[in-house]
PDB file of N, CA and C in Angstrom:
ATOM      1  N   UNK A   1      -5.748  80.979 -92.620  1.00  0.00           N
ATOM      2  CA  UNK A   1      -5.961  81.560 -91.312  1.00  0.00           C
ATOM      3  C   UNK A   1      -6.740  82.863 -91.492  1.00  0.00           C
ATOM      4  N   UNK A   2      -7.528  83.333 -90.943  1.00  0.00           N
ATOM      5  CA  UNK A   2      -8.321  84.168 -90.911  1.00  0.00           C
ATOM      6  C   UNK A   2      -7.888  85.354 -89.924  1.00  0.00           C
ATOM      7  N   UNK A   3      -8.405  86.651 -90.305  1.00  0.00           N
ATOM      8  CA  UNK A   3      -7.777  87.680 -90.018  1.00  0.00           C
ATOM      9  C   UNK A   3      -7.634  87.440 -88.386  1.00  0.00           C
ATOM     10  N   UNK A   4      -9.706  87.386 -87.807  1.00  0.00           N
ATOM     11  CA  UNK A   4      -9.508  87.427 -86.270  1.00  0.00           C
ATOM     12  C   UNK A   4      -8.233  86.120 -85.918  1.00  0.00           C
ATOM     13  N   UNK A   5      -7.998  85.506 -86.285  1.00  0.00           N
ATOM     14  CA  UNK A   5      -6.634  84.491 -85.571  1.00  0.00           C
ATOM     15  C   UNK A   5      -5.562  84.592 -85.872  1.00  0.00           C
ATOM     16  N   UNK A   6      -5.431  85.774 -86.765  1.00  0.00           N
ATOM     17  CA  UNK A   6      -3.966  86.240 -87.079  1.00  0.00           C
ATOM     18  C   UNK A   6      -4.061  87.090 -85.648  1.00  0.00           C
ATOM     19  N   UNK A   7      -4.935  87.808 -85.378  1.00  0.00           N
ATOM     20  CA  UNK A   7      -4.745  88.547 -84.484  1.00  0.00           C
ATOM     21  C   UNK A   7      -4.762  88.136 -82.933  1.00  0.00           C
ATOM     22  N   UNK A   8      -5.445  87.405 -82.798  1.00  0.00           N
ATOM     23  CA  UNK A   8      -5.821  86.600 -81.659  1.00  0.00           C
ATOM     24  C   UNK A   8      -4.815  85.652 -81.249  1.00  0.00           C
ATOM     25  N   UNK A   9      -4.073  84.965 -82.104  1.00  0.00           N
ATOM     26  CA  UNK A   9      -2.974  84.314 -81.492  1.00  0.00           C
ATOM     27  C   UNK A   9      -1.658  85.209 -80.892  1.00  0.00           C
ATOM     28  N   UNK A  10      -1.109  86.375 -81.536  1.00  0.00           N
ATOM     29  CA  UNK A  10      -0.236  86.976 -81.328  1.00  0.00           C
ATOM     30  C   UNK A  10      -0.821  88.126 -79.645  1.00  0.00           C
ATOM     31  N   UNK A  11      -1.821  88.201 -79.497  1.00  0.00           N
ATOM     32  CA  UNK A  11      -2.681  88.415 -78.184  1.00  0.00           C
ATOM     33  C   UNK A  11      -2.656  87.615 -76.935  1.00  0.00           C
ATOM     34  N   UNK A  12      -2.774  86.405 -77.382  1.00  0.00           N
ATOM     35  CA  UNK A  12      -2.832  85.240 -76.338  1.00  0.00           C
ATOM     36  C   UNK A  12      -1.410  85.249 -76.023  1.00  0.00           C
ATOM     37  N   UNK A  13      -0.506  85.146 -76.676  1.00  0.00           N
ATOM     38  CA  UNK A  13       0.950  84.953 -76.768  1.00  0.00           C
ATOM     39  C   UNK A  13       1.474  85.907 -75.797  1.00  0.00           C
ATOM     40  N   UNK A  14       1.348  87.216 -75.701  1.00  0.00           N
ATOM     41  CA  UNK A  14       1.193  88.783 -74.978  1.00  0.00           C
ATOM     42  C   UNK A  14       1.238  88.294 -73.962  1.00  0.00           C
ATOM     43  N   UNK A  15      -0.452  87.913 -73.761  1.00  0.00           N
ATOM     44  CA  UNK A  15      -0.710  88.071 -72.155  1.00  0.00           C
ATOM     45  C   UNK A  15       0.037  86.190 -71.333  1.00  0.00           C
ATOM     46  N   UNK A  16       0.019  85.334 -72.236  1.00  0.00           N
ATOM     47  CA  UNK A  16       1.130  84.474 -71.586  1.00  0.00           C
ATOM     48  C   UNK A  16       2.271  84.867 -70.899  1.00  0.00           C
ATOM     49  N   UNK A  17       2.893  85.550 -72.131  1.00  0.00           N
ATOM     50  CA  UNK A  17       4.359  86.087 -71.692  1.00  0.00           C
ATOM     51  C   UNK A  17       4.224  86.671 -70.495  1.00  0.00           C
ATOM     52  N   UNK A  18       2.967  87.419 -70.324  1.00  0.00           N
ATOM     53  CA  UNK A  18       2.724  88.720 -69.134  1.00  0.00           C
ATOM     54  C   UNK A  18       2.767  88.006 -67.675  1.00  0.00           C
ATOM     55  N   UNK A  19       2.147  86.733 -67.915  1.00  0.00           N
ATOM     56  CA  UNK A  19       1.109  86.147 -67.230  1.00  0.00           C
ATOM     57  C   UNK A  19       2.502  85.180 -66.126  1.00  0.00           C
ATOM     58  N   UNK A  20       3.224  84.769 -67.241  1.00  0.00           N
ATOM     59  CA  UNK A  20       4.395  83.699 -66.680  1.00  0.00           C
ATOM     60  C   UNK A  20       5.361  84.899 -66.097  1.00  0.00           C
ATOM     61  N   UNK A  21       5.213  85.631 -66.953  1.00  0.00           N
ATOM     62  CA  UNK A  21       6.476  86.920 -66.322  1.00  0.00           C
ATOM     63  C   UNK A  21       6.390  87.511 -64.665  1.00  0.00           C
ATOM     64  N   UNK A  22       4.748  87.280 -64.793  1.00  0.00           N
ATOM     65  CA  UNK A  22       4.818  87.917 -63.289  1.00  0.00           C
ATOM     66  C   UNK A  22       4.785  87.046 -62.431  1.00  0.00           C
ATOM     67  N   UNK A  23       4.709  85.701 -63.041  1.00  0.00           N
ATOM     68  CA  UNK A  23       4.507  84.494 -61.765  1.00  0.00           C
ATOM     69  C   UNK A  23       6.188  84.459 -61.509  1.00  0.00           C
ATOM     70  N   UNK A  24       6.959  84.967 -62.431  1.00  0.00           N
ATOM     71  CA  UNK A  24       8.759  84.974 -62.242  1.00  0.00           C
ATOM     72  C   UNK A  24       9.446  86.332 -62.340  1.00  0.00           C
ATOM     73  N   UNK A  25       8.365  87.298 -61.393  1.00  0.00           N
ATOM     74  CA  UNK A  25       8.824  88.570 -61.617  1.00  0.00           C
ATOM     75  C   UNK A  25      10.482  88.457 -61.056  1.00  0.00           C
ATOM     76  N   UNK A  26      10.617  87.422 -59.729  1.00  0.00           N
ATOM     77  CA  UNK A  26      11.736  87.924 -58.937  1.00  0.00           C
ATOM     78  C   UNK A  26      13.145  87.744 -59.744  1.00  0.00           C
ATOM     79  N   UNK A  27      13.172  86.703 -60.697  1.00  0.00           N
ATOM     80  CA  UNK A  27      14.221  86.687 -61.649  1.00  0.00           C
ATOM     81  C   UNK A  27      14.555  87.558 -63.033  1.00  0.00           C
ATOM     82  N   UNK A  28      15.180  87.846 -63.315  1.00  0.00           N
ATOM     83  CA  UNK A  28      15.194  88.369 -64.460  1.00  0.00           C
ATOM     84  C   UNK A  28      14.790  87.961 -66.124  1.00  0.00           C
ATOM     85  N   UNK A  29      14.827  86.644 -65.908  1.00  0.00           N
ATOM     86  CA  UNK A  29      13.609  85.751 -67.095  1.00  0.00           C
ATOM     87  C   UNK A  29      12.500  86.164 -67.005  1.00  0.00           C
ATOM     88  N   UNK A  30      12.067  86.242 -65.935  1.00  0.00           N
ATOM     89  CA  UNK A  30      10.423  86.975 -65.297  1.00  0.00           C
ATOM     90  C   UNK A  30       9.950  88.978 -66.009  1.00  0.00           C
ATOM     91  N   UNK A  31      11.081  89.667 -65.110  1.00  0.00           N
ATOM     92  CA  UNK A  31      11.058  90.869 -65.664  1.00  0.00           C
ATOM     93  C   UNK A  31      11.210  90.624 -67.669  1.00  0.00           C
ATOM     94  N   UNK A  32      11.916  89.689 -68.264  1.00  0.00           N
ATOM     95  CA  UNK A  32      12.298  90.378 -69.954  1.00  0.00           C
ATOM     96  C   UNK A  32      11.111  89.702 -70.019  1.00  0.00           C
ATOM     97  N   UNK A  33      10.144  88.587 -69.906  1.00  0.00           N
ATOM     98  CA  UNK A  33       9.065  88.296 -70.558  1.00  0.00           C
ATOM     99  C   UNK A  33       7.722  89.108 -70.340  1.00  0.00           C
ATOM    100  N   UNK A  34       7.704  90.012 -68.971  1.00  0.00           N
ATOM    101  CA  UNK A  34       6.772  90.896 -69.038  1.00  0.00           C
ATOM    102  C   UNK A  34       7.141  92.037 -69.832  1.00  0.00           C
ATOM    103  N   UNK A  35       8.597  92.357 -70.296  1.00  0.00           N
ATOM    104  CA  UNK A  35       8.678  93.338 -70.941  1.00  0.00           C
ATOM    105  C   UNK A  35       8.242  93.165 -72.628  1.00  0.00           C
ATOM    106  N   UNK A  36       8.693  92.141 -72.726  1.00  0.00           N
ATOM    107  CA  UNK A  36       7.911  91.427 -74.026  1.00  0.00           C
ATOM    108  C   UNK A  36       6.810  91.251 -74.581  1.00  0.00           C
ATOM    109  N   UNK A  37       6.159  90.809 -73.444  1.00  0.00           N
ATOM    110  CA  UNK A  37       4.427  90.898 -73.602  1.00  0.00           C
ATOM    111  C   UNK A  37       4.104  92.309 -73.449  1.00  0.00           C
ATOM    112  N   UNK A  38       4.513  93.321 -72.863  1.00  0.00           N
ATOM    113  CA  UNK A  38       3.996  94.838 -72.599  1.00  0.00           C
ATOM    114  C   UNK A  38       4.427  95.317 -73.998  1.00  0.00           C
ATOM    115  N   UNK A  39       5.637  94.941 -74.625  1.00  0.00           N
ATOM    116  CA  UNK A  39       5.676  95.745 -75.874  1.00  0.00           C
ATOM    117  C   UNK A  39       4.731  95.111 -77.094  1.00  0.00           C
ATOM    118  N   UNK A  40       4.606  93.726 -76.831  1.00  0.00           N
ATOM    119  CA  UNK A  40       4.090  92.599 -77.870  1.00  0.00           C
ATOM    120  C   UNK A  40       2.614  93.380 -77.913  1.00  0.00           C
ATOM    121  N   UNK A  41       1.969  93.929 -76.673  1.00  0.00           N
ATOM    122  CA  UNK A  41       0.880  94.111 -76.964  1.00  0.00           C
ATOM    123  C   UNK A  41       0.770  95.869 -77.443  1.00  0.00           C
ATOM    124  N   UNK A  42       1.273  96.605 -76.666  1.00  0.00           N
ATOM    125  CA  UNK A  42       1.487  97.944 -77.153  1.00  0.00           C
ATOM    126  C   UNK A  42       1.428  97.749 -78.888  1.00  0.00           C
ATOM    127  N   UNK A  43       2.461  97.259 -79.407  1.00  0.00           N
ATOM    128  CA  UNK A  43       2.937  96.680 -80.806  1.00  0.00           C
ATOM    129  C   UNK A  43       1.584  96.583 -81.478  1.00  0.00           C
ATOM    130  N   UNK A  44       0.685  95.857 -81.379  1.00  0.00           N
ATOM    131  CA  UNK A  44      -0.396  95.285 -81.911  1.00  0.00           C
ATOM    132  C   UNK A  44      -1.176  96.360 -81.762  1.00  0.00           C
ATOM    133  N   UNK A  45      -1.835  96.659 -80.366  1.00  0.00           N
ATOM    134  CA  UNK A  45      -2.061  98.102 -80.360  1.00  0.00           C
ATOM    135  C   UNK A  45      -1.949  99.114 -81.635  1.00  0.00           C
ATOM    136  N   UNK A  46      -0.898  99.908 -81.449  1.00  0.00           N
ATOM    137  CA  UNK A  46      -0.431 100.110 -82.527  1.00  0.00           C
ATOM    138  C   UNK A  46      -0.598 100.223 -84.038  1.00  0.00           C
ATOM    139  N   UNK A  47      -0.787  98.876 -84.035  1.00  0.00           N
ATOM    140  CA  UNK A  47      -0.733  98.275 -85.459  1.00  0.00           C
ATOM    141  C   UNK A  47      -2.088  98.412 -85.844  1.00  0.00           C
ATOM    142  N   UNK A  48      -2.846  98.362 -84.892  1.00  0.00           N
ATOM    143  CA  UNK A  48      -4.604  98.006 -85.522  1.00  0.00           C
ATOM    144  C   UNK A  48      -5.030  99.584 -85.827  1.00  0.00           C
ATOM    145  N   UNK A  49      -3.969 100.652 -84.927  1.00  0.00           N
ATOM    146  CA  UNK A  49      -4.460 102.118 -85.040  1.00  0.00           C
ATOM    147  C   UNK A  49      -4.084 102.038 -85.911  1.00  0.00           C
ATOM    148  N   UNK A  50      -3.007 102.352 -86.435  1.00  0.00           N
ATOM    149  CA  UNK A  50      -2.450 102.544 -87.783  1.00  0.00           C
ATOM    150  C   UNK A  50      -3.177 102.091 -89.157  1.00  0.00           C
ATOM    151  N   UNK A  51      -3.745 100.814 -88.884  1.00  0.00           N
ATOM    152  CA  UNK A  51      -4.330 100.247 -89.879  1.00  0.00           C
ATOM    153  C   UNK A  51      -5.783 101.080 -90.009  1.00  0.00           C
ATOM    154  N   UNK A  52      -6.681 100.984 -89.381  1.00  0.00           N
ATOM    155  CA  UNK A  52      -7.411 101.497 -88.788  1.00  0.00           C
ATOM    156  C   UNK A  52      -7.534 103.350 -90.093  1.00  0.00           C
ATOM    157  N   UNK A  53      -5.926 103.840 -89.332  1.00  0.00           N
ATOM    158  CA  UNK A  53      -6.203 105.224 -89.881  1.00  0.00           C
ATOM    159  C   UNK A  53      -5.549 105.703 -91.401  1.00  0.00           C
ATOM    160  N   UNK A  54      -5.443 104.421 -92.162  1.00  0.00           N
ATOM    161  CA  UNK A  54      -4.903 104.235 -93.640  1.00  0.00           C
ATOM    162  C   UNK A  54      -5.701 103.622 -94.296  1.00  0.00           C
TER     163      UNK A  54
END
């Protein structure tokens, strides 16, 4: 697997979670999977700075 699809899958995954979360904001399955995807991507975020500044 190659770097861009290490990265790119765990991205797609994010904005799914985000994506289904808000189509089920009114339940609470809805709210933890947008919270998931908001940290999943923050996370990665993150990760590429870090890498980035080492």
């Amino acid at each position: 697997m190659s770097a861009f699809q290490s990265l790119f899958l765990p991205v797609i995954a994010g904005l799914i979670l985000l994506t289904v979360g808000f189509n089920l904001r009114d339940r609470n399955i809805g709210v933890l999977m947008m919270w998931i995807g908001t940290l999943g991507m923050i996370g990665i975020m993150c990760w590429k700075i870090l890498e980035k500044l080492n």
